[in-house]
N, C-alpha and C. Protein backbone atom coordinates (compact mmCIF):
# COMPACT_ATOMS: atom_id res chain seq x y z
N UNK A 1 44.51 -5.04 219.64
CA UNK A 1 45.54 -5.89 219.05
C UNK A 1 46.84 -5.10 218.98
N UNK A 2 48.02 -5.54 219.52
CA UNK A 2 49.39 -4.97 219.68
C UNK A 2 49.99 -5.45 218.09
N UNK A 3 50.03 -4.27 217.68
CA UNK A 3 51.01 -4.40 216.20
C UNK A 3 52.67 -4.15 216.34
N UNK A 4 53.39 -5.21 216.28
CA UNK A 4 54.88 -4.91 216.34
C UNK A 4 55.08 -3.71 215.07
N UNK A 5 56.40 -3.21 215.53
CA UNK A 5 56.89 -2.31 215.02
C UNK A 5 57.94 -2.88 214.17
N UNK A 6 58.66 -2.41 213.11
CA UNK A 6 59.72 -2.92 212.42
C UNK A 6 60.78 -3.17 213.14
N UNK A 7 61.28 -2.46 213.95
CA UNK A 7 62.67 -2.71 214.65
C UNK A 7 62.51 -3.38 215.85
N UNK A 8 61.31 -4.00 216.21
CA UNK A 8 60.67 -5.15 216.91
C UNK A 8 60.93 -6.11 216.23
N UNK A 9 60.73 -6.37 215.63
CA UNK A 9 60.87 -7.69 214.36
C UNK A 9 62.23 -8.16 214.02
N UNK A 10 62.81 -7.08 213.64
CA UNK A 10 64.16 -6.78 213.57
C UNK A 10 64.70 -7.27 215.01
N UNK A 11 64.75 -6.84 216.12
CA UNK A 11 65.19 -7.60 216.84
C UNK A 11 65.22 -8.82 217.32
N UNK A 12 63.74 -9.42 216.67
CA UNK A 12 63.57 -10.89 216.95
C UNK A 12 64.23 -11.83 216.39
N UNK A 13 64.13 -11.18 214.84
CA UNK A 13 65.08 -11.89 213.86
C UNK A 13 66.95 -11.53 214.16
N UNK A 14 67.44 -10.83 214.79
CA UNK A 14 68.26 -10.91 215.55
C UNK A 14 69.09 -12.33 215.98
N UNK A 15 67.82 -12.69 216.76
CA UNK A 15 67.84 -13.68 217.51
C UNK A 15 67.54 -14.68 217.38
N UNK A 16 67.37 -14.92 215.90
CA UNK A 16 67.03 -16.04 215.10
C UNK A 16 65.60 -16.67 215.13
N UNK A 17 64.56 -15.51 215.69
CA UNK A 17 63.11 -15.32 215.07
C UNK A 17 63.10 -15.38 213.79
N UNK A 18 62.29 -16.83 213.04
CA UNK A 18 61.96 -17.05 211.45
C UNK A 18 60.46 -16.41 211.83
N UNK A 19 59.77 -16.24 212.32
CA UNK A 19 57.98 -15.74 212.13
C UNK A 19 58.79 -13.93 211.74
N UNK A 20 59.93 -13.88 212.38
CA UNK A 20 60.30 -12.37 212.16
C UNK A 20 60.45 -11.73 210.95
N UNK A 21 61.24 -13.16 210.44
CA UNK A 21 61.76 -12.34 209.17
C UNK A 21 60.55 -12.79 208.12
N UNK A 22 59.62 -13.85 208.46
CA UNK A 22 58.84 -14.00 207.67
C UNK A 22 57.70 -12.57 207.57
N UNK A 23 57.10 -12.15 208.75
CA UNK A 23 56.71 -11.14 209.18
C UNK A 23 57.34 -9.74 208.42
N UNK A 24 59.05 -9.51 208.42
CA UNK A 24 59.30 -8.53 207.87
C UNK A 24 59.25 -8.67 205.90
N UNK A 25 59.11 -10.02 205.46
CA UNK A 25 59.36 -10.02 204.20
C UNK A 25 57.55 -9.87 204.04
N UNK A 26 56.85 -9.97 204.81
CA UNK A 26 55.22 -10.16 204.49
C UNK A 26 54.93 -8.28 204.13
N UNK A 27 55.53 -7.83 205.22
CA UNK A 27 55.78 -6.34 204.88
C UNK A 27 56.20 -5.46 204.02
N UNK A 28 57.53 -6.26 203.48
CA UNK A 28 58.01 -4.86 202.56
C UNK A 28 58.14 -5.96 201.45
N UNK A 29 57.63 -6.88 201.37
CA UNK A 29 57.94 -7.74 199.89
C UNK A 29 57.21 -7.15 198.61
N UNK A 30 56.63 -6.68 198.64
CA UNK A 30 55.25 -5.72 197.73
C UNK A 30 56.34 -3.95 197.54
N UNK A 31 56.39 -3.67 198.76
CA UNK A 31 57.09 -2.29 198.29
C UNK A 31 58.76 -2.14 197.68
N UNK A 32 59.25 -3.40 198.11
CA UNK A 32 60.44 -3.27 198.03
C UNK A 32 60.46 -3.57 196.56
N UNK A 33 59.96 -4.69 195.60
CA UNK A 33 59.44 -4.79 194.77
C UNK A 33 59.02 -4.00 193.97
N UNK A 34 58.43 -3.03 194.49
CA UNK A 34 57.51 -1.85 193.39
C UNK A 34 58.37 -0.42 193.19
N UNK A 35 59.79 -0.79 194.78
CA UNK A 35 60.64 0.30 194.25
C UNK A 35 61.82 -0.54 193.36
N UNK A 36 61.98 -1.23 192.98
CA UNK A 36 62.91 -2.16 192.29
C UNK A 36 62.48 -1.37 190.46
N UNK A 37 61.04 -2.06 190.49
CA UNK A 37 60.51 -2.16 189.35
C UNK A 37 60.44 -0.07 189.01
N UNK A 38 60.13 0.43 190.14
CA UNK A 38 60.03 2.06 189.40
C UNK A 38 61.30 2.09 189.18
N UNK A 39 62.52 1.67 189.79
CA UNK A 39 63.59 2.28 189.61
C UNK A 39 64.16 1.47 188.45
N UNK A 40 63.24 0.84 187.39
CA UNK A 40 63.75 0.87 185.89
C UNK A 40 64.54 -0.84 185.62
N UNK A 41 64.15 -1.70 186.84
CA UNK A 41 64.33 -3.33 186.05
C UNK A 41 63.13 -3.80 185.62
N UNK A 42 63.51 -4.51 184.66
CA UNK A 42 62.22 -5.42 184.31
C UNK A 42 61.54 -6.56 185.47
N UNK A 43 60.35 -6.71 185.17
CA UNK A 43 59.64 -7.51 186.15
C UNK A 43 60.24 -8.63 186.57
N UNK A 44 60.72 -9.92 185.83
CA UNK A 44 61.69 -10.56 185.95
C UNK A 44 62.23 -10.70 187.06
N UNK A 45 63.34 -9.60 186.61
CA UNK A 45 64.73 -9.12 186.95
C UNK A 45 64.47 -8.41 188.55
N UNK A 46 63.40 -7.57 188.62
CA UNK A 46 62.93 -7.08 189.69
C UNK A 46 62.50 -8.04 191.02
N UNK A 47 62.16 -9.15 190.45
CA UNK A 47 61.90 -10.45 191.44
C UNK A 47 62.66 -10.65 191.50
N UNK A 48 63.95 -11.29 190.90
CA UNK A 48 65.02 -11.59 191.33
C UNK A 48 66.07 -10.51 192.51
N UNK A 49 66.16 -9.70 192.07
CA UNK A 49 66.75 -8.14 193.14
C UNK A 49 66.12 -7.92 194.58
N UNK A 50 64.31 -8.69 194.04
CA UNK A 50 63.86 -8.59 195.80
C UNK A 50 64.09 -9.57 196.67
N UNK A 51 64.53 -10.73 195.89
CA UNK A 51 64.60 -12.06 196.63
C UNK A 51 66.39 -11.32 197.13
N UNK A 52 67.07 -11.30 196.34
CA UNK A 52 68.54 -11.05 196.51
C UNK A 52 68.30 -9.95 197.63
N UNK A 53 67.54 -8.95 197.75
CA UNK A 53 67.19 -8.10 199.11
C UNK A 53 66.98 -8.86 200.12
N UNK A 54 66.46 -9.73 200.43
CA UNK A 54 65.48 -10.21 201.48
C UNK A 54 66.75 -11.31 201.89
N UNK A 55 67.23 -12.06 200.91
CA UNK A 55 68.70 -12.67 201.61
C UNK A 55 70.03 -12.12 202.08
N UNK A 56 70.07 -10.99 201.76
CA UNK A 56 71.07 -9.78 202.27
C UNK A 56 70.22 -9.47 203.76
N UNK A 57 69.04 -9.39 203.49
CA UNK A 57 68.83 -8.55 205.00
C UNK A 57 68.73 -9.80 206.48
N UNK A 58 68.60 -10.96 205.98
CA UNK A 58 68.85 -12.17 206.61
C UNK A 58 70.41 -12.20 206.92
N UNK A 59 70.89 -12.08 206.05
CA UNK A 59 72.97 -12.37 206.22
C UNK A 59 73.20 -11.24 207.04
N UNK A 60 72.40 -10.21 206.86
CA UNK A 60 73.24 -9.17 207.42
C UNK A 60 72.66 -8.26 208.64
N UNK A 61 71.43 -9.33 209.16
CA UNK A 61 70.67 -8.64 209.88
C UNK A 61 71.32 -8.32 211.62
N UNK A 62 72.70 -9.13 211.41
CA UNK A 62 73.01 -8.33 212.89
C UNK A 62 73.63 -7.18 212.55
N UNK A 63 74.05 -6.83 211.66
CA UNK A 63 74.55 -5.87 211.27
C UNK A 63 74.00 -4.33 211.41
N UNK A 64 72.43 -4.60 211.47
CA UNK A 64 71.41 -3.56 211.87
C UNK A 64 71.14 -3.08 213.12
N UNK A 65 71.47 -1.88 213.93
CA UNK A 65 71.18 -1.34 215.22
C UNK A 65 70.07 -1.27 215.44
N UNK A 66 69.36 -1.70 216.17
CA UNK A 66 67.53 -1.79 216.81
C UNK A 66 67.58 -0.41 217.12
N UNK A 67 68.28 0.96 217.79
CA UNK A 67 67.98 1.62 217.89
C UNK A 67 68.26 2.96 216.92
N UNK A 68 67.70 2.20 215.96
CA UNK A 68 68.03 3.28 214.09
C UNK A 68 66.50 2.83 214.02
N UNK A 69 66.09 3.37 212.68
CA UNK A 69 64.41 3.30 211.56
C UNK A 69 65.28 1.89 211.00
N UNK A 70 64.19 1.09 210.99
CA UNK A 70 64.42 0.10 209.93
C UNK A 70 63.92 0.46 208.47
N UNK A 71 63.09 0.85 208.09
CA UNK A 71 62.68 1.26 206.82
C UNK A 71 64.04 1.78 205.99
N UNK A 72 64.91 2.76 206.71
CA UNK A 72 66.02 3.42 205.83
C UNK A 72 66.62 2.54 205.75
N UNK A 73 67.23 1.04 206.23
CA UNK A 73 68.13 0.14 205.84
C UNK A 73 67.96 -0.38 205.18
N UNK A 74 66.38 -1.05 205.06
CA UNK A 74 66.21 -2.05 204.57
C UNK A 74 66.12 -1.53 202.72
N UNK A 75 66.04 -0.50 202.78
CA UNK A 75 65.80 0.30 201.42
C UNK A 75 66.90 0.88 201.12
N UNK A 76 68.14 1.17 201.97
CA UNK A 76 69.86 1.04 201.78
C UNK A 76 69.84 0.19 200.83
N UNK A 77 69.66 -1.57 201.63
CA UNK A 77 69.86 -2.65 200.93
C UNK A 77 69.32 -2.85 199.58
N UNK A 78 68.15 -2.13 199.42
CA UNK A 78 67.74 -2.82 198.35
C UNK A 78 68.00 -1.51 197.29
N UNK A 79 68.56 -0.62 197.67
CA UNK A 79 69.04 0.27 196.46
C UNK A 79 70.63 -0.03 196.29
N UNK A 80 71.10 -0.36 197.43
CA UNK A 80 72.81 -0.94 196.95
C UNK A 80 72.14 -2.09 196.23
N UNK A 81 71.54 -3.00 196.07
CA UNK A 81 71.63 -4.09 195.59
C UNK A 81 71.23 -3.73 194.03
N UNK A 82 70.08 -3.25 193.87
CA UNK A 82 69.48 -2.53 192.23
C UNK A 82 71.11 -2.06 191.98
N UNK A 83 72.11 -1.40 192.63
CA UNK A 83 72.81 -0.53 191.63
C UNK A 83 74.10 -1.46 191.64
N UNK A 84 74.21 -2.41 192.52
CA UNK A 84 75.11 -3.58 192.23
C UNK A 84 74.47 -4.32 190.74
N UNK A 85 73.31 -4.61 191.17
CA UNK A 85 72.73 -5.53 189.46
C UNK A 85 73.18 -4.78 188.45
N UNK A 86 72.98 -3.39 188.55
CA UNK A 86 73.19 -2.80 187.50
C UNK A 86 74.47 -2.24 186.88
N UNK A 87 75.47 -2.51 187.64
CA UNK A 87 76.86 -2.39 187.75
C UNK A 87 77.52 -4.04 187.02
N UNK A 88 76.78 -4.57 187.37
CA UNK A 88 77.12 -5.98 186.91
C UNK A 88 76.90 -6.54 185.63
N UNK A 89 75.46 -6.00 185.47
CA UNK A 89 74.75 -5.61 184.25
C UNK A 89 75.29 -5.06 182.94
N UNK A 90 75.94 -4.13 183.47
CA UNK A 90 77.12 -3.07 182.54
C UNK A 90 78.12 -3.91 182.02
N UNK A 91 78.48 -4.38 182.65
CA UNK A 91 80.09 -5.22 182.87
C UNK A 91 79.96 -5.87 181.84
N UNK A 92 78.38 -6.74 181.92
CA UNK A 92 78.44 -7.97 181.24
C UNK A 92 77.32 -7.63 179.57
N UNK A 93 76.87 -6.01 179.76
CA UNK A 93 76.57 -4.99 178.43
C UNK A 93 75.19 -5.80 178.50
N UNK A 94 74.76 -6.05 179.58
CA UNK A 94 72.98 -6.66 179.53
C UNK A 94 72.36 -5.78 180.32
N UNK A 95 72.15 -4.23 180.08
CA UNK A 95 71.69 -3.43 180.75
C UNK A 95 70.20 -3.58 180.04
N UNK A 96 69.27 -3.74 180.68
CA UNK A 96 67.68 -3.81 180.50
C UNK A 96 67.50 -2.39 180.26
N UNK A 97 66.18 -2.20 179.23
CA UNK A 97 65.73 -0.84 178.89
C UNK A 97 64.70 -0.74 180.62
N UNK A 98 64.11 0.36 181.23
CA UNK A 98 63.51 0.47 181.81
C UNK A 98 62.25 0.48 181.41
N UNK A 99 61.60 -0.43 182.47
CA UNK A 99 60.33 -0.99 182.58
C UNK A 99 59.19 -0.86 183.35
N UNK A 100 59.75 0.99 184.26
CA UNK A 100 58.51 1.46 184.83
C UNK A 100 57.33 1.54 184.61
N UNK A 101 56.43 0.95 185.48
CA UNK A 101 55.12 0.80 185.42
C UNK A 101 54.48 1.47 186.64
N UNK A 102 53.15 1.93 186.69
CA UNK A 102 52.23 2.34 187.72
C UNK A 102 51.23 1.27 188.03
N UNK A 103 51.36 0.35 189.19
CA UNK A 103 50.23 -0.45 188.92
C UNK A 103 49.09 -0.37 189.92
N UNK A 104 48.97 1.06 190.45
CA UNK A 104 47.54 1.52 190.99
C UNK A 104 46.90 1.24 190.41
N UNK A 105 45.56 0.92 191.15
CA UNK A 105 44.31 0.96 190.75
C UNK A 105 43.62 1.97 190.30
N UNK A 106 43.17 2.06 189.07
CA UNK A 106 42.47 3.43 188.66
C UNK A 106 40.65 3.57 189.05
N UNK A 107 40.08 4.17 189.53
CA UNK A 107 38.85 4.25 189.60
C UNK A 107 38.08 4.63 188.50
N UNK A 108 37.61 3.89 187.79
CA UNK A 108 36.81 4.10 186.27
C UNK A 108 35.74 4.59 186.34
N UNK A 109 35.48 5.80 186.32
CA UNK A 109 33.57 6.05 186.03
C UNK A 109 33.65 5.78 184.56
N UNK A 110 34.28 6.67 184.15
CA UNK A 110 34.09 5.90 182.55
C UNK A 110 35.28 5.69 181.59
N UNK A 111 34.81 5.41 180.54
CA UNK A 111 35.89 4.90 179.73
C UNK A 111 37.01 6.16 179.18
N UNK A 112 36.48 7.50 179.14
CA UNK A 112 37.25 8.35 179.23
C UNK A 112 38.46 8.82 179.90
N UNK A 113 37.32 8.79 181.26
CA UNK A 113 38.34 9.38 181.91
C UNK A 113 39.79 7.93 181.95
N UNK A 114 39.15 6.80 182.25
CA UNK A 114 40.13 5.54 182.52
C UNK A 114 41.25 5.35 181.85
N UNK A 115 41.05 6.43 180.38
CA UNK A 115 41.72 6.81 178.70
C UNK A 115 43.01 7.76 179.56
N UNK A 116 42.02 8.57 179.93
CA UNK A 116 42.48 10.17 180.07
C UNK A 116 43.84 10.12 181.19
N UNK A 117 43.25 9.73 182.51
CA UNK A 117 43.78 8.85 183.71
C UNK A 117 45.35 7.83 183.33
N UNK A 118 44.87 6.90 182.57
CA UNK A 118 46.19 6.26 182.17
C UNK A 118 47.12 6.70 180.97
N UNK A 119 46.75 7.33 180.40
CA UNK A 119 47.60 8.20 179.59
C UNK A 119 48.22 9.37 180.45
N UNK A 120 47.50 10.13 181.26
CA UNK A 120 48.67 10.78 181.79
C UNK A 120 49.50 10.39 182.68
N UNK A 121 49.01 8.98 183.40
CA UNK A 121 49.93 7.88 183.75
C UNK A 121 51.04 7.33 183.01
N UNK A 122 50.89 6.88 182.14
CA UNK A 122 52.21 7.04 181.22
C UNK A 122 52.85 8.22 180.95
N UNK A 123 52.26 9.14 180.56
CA UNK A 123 52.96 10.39 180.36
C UNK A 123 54.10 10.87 181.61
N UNK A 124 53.95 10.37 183.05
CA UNK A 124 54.62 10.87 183.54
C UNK A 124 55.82 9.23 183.89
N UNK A 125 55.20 8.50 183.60
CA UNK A 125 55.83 7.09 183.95
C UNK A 125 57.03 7.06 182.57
N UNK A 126 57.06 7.99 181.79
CA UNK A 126 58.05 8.07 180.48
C UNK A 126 58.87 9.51 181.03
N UNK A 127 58.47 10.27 181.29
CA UNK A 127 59.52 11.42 182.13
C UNK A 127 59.92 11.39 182.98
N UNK A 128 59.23 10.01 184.25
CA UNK A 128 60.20 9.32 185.03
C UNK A 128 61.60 8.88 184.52
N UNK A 129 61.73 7.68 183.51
CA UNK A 129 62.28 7.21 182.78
C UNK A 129 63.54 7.88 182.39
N UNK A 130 63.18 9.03 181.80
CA UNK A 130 64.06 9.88 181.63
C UNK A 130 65.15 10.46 182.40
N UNK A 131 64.72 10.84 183.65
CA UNK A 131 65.87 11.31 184.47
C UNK A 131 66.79 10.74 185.52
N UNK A 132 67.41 11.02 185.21
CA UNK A 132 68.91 11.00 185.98
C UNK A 132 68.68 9.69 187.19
N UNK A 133 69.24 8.80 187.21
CA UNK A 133 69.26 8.43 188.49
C UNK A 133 69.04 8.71 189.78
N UNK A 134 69.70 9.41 190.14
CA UNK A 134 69.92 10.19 191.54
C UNK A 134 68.49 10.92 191.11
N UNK A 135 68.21 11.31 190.66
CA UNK A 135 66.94 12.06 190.93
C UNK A 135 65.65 11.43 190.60
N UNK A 136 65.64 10.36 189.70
CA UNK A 136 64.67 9.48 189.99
C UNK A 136 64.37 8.86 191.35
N UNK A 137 65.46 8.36 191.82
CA UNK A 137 65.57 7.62 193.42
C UNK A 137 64.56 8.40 194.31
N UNK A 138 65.02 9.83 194.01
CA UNK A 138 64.76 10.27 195.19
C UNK A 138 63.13 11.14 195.17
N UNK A 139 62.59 10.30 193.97
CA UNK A 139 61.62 10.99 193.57
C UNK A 139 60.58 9.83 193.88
N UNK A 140 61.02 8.84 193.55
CA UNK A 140 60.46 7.37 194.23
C UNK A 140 60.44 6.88 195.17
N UNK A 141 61.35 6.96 196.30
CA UNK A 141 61.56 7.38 197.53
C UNK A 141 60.47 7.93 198.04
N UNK A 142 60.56 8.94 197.53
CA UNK A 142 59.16 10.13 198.33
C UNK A 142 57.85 9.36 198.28
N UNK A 143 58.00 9.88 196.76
CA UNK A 143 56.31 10.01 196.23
C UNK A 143 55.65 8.60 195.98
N UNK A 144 56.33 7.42 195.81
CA UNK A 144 55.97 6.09 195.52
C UNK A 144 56.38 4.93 197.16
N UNK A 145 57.40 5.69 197.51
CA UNK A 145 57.62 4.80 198.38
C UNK A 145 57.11 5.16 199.77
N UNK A 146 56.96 6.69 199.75
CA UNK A 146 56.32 7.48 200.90
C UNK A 146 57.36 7.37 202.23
N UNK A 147 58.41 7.50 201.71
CA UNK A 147 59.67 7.67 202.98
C UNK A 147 59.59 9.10 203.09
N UNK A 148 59.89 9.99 204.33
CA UNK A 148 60.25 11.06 204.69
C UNK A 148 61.57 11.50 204.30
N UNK A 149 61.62 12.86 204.16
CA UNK A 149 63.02 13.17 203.85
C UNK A 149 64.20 12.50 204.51
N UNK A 150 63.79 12.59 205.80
CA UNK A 150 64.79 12.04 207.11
C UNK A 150 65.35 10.78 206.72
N UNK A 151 64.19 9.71 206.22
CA UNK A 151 64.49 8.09 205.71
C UNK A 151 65.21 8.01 204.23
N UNK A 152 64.94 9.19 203.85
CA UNK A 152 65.59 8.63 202.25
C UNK A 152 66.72 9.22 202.46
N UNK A 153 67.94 10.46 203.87
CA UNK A 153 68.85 10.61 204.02
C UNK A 153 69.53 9.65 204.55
N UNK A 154 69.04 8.37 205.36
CA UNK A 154 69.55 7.30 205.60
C UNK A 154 69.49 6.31 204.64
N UNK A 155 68.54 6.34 204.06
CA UNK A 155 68.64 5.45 203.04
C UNK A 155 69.57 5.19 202.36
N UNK A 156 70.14 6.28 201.48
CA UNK A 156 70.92 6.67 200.34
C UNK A 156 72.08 7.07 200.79
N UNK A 157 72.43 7.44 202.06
CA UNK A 157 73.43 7.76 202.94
C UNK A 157 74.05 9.46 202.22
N UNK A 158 73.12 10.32 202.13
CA UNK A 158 73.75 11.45 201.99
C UNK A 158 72.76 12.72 202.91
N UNK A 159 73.43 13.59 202.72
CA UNK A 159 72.82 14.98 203.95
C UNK A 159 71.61 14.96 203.38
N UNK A 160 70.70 15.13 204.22
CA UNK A 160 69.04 15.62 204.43
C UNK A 160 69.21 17.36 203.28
N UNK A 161 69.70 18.14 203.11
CA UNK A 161 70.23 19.23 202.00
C UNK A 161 70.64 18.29 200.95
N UNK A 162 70.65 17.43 200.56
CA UNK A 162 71.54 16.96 199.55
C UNK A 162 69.89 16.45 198.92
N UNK A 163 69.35 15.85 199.31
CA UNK A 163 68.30 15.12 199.40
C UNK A 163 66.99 16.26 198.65
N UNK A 164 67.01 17.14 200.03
CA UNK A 164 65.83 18.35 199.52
C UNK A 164 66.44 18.66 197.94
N UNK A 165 67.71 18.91 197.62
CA UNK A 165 67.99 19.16 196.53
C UNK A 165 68.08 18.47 195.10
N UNK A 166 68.11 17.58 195.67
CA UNK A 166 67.90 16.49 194.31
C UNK A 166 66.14 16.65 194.49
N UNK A 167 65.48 16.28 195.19
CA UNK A 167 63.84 16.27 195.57
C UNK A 167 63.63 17.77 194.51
N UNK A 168 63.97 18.92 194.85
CA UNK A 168 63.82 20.11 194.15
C UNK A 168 64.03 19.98 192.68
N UNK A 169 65.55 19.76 192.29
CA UNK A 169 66.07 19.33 190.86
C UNK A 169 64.64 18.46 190.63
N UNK A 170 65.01 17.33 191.00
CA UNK A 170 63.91 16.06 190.08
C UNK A 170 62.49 16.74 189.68
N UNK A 171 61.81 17.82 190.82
CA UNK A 171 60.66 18.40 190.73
C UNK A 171 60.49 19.19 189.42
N UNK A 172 61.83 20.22 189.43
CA UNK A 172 61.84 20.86 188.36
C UNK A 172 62.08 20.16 186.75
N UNK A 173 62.72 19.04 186.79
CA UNK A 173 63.18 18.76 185.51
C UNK A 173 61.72 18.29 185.85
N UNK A 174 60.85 16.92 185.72
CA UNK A 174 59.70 16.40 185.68
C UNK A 174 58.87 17.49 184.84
N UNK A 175 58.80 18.63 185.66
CA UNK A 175 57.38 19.64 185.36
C UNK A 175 58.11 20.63 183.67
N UNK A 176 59.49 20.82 183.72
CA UNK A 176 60.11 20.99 182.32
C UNK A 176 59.88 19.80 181.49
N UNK A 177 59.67 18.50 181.74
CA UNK A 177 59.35 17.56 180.82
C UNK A 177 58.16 17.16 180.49
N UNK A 178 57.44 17.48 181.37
CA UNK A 178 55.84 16.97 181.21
C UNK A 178 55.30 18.32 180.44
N UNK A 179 55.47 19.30 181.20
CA UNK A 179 55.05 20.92 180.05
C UNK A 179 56.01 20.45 178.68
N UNK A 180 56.15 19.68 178.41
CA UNK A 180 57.04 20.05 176.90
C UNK A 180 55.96 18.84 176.29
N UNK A 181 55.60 17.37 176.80
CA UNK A 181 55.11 17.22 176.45
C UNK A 181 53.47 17.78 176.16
N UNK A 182 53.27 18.09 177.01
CA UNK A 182 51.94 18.49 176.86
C UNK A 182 51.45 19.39 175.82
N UNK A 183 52.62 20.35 175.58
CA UNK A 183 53.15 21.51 174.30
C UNK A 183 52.90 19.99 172.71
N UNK A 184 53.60 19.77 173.08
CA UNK A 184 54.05 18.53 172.01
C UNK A 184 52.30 17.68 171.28
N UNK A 185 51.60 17.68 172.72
CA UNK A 185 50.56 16.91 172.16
C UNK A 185 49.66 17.31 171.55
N UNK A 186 49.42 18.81 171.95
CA UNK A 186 48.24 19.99 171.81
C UNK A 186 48.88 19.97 170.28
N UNK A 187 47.22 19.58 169.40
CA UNK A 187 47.34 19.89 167.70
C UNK A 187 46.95 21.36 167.78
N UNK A 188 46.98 21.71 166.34
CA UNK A 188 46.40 23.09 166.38
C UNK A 188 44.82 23.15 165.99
N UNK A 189 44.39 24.00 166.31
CA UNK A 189 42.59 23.88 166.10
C UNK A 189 42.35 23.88 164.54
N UNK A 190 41.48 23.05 164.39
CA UNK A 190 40.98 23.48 162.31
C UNK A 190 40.30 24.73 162.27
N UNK A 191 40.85 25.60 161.45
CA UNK A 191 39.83 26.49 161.50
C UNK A 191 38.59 26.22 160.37
């Protein structure tokens, strides 16, 4: 079975292929979505930003070179669009608290670990929260969205060094925030 490629699709829809763009929204409608929602809108609000993605990449799909990655555009679009909402958002002082969630599946042997497991799931889904924009992005990018360095320098439109460096920063603040909590949680023993 011949599996099209994204910038296959992309070219069909070009050409005013609807199985294309239906095809490309069957694809990234789930991820584009799940980077919406890590990057701190509410669920809601996050549906709304992916639909507003998916009609930008329709309006603007000649606008896209077939011989570029589609993945880095289409995730251009949908991070200009999150930081347009949120620019707009400001304006109008209805900035949403962030509403990162992990919604992997956890494998339960038991009720412990499933304890243990989603608590340090939160634990890091709250020191997400915490940092910086720019270094959240690019931490979600990676590790949630599974783009290569190369894609999240197109993505975000800055140098592949700019990128490793925020990737580095975000690494370091995370592991300074999670060691503090972890300091924080540890009681002291009864003697």
């Amino acid at each position: 079975m011949y599996l099209f490629l994204d910038e296959e699709f992309a070219a069909q829809l070009q050409h005013g292929d609807k199985m294309a763009f239906e095809a490309i929204v069957h694809r990234y409608h789930e991820p584009i979505y799940a980077y919406i929602v890590r990057m701190g809108s509410e669920y809601h609000i996050a549906a709304d930003i992916t639909q507003e993605v998916f009609l930008k990449v329709c309006k603007s799909i000649h606008q896209y070179k077939p011989d570029l990655p589609f993945r880095p555009w289409i995730y251009t679009i949908a991070s200009n669009t999150y930081k347009d909402y949120l620019k707009k958002a400001y304006v109008q002082r209805d900035v949403p608290g962030l509403e990162i969630t992990d919604s992997i599946a956890v494998t339960e042997d038991t009720p412990e670990t499933a304890f243990l497991e989603n608590s340090e799931r939160a634990i890091v889904v709250e020191a997400l929260k915490c940092l910086e924009e720019i270094y959240r992005e690019v931490l979600i990018l990676r590790y949630y969205q599974d783009l290569k360095l190369e894609e999240i320098a197109q993505t975000l439109q800055i140098p592949i060094g700019t990128v490793k460096s925020r990737l580095s920063t975000a690494l370091h603040k995370m592991k300074t925030m999670l060691v503090k909590e972890e300091i924080s949680n540890v009681k002291p023993a009864k003697r």
